[in-house]
C-alpha atoms as a PDB file:
ATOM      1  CA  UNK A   1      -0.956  -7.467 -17.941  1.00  0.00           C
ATOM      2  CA  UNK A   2      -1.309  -9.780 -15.008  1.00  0.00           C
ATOM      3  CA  UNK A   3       0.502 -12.637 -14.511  1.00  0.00           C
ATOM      4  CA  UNK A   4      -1.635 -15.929 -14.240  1.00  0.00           C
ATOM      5  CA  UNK A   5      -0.277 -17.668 -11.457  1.00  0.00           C
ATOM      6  CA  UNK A   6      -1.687 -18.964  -8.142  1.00  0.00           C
ATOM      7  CA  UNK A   7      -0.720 -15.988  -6.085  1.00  0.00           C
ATOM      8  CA  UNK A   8      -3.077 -15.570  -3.179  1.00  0.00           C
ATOM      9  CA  UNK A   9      -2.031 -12.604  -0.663  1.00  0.00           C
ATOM     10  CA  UNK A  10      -0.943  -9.159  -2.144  1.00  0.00           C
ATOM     11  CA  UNK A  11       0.827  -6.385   0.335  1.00  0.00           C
ATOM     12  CA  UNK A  12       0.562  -2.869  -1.731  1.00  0.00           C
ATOM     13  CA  UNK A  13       1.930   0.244  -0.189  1.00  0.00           C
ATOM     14  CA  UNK A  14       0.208   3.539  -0.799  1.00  0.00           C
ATOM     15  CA  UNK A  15      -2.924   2.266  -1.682  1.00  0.00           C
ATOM     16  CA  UNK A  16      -5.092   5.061  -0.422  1.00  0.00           C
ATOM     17  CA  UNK A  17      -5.323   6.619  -4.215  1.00  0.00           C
ATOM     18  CA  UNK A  18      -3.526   7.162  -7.547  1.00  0.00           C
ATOM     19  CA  UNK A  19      -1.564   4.340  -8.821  1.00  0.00           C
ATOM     20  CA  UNK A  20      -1.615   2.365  -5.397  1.00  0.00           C
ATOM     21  CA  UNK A  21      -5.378   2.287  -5.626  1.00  0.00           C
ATOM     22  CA  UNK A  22      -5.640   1.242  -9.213  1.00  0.00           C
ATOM     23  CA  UNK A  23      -3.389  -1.724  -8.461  1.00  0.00           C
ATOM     24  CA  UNK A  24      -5.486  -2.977  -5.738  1.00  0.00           C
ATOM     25  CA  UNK A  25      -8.511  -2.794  -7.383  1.00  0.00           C
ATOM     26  CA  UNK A  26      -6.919  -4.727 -10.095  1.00  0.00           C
ATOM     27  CA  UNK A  27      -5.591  -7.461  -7.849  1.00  0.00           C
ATOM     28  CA  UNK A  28      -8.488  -7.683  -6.085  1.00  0.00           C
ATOM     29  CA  UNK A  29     -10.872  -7.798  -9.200  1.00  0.00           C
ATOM     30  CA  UNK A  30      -8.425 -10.405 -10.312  1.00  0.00           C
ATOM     31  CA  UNK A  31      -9.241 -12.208  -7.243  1.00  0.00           C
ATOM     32  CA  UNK A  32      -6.539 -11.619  -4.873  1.00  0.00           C
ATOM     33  CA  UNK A  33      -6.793 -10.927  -1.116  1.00  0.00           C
ATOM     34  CA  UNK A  34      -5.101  -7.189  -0.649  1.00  0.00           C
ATOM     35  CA  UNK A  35      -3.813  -5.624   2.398  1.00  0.00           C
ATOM     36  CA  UNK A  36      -3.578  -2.456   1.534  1.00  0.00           C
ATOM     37  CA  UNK A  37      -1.236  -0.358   3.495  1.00  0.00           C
ATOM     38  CA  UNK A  38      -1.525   3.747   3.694  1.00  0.00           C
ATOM     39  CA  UNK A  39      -1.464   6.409   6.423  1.00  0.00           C
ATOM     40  CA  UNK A  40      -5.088   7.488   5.343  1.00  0.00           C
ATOM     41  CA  UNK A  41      -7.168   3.927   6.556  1.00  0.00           C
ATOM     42  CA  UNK A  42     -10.600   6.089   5.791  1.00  0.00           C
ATOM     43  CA  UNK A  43      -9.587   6.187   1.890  1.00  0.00           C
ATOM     44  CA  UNK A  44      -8.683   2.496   1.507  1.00  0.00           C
ATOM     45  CA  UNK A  45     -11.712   1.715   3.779  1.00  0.00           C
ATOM     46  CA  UNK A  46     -13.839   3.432   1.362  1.00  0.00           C
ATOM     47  CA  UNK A  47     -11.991   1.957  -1.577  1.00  0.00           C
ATOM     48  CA  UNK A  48     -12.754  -1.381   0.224  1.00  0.00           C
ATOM     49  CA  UNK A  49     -16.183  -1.311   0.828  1.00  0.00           C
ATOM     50  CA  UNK A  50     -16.546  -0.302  -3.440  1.00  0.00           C
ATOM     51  CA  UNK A  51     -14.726  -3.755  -4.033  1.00  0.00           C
ATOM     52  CA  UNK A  52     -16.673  -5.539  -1.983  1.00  0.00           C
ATOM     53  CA  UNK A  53     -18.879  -7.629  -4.988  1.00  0.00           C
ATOM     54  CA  UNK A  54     -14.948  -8.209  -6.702  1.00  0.00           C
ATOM     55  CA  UNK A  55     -13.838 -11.942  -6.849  1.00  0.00           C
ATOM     56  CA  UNK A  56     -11.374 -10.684  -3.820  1.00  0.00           C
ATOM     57  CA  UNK A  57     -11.199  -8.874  -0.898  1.00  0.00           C
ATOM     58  CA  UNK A  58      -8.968  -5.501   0.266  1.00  0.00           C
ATOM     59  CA  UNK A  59      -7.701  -5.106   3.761  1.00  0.00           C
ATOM     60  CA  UNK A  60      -7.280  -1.464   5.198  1.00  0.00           C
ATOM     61  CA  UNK A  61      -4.305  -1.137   7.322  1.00  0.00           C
ATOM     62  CA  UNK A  62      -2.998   2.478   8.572  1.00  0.00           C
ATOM     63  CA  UNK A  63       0.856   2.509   8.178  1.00  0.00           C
ATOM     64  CA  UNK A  64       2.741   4.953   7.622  1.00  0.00           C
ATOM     65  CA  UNK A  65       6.484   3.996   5.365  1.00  0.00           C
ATOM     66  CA  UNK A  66       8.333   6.383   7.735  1.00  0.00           C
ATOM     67  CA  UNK A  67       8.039   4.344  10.855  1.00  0.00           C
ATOM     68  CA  UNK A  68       9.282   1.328  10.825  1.00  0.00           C
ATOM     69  CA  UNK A  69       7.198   0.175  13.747  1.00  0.00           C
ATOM     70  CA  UNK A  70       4.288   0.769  11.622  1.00  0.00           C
ATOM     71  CA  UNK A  71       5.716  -1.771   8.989  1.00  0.00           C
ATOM     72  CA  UNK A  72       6.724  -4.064  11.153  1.00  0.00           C
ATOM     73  CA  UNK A  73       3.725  -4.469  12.592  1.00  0.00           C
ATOM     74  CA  UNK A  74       1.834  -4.330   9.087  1.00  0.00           C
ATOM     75  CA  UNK A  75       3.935  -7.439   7.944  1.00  0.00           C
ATOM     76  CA  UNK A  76       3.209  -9.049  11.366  1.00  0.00           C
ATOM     77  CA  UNK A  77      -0.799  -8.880  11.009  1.00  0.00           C
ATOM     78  CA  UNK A  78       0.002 -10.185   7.225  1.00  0.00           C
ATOM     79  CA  UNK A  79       1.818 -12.955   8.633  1.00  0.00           C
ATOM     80  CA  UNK A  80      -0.953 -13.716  11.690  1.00  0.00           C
ATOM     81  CA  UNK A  81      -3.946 -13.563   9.821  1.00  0.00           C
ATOM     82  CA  UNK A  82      -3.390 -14.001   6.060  1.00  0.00           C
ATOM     83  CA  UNK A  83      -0.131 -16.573   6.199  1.00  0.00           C
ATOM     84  CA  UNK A  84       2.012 -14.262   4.904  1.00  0.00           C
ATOM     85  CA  UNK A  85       2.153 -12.505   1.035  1.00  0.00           C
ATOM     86  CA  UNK A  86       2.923 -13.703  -2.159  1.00  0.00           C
ATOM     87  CA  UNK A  87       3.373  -9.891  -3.457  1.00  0.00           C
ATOM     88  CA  UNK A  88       4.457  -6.679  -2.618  1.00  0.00           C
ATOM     89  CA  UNK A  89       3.865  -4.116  -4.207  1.00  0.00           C
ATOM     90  CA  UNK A  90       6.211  -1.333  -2.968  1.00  0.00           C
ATOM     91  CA  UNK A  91       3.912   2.169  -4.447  1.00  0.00           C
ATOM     92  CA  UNK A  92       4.396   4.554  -1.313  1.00  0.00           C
ATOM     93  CA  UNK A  93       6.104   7.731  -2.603  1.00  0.00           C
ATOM     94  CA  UNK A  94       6.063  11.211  -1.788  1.00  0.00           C
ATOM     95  CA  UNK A  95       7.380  14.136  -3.974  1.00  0.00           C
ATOM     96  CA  UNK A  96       7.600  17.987  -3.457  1.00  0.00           C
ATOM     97  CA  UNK A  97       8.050  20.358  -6.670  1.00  0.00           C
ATOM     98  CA  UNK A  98      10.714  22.554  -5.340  1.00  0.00           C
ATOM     99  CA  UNK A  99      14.523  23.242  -6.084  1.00  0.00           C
ATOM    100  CA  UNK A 100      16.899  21.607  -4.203  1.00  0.00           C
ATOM    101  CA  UNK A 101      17.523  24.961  -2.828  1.00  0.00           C
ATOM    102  CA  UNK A 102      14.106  26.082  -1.999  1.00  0.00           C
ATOM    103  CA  UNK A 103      12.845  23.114  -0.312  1.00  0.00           C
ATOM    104  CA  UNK A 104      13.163  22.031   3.498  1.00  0.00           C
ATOM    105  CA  UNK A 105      14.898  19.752   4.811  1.00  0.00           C
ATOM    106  CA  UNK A 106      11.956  18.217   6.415  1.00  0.00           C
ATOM    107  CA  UNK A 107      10.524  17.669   3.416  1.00  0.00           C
ATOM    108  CA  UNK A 108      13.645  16.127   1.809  1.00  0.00           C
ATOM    109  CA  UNK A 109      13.925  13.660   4.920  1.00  0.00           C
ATOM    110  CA  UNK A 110      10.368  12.609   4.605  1.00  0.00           C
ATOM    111  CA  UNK A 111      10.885  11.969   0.745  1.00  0.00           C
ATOM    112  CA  UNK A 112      14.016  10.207   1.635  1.00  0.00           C
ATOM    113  CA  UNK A 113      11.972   7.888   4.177  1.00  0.00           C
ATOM    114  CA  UNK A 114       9.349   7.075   2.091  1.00  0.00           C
ATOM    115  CA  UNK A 115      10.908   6.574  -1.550  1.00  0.00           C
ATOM    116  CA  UNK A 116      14.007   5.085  -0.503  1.00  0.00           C
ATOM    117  CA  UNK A 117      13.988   3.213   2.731  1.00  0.00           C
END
């Protein structure tokens, strides 16, 4: 259920597919502009130019949750071009299906990075 309340400008993290997708679409069907924010830009592109006849609009932006120079400069474009956002929508997550044990520690860092930080 969506709130109805003036909100404009709608940040969502992993919006490249699954769950971050389907809440941009919805927001942006709703009429809301979306700056969706993923490390694959060609999916969200794509995803963009299917909204395109919605009430709103989606903006791809490649970042990537691990680098913070990445966000940063997300947030920053928000801020130049949209005014800022009334919504974030903080979706990014990563998960690998292995045993504490098994798994690398690469792996855990990333996961780390991405669904806590």
């Amino acid at each position: 259920v969506l709130l109805k309340v003036p909100l404009t400008v709608a940040i969502v993290t992993g919006a490249s597919s699954g769950i971050g997708a389907a809440i941009a679409q919805a927001l942006v069907h709703h009429g809301m502009v979306v700056v969706g924010l993923a490390r694959r830009q060609e999916n969200i592109q794509q995803l963009s130019k299917e909204l395109s006849k919605e009430p709103g609009k989606l903006y791809a932006l490649k970042a990537d949750m691990r680098k913070e120079e990445d966000i940063l400069a997300a947030f920053e474009w928000v801020e130049k071009e949209l005014g800022g956002a009334d919504v974030l929508v903080n979706n990014a997550g990563l998960a690998k299906l292995n045993y504490i044990q098994d798994g690398k520690t690469e792996d855990w860092r990333n996961m780390w990075e991405v669904n806590v930080l």
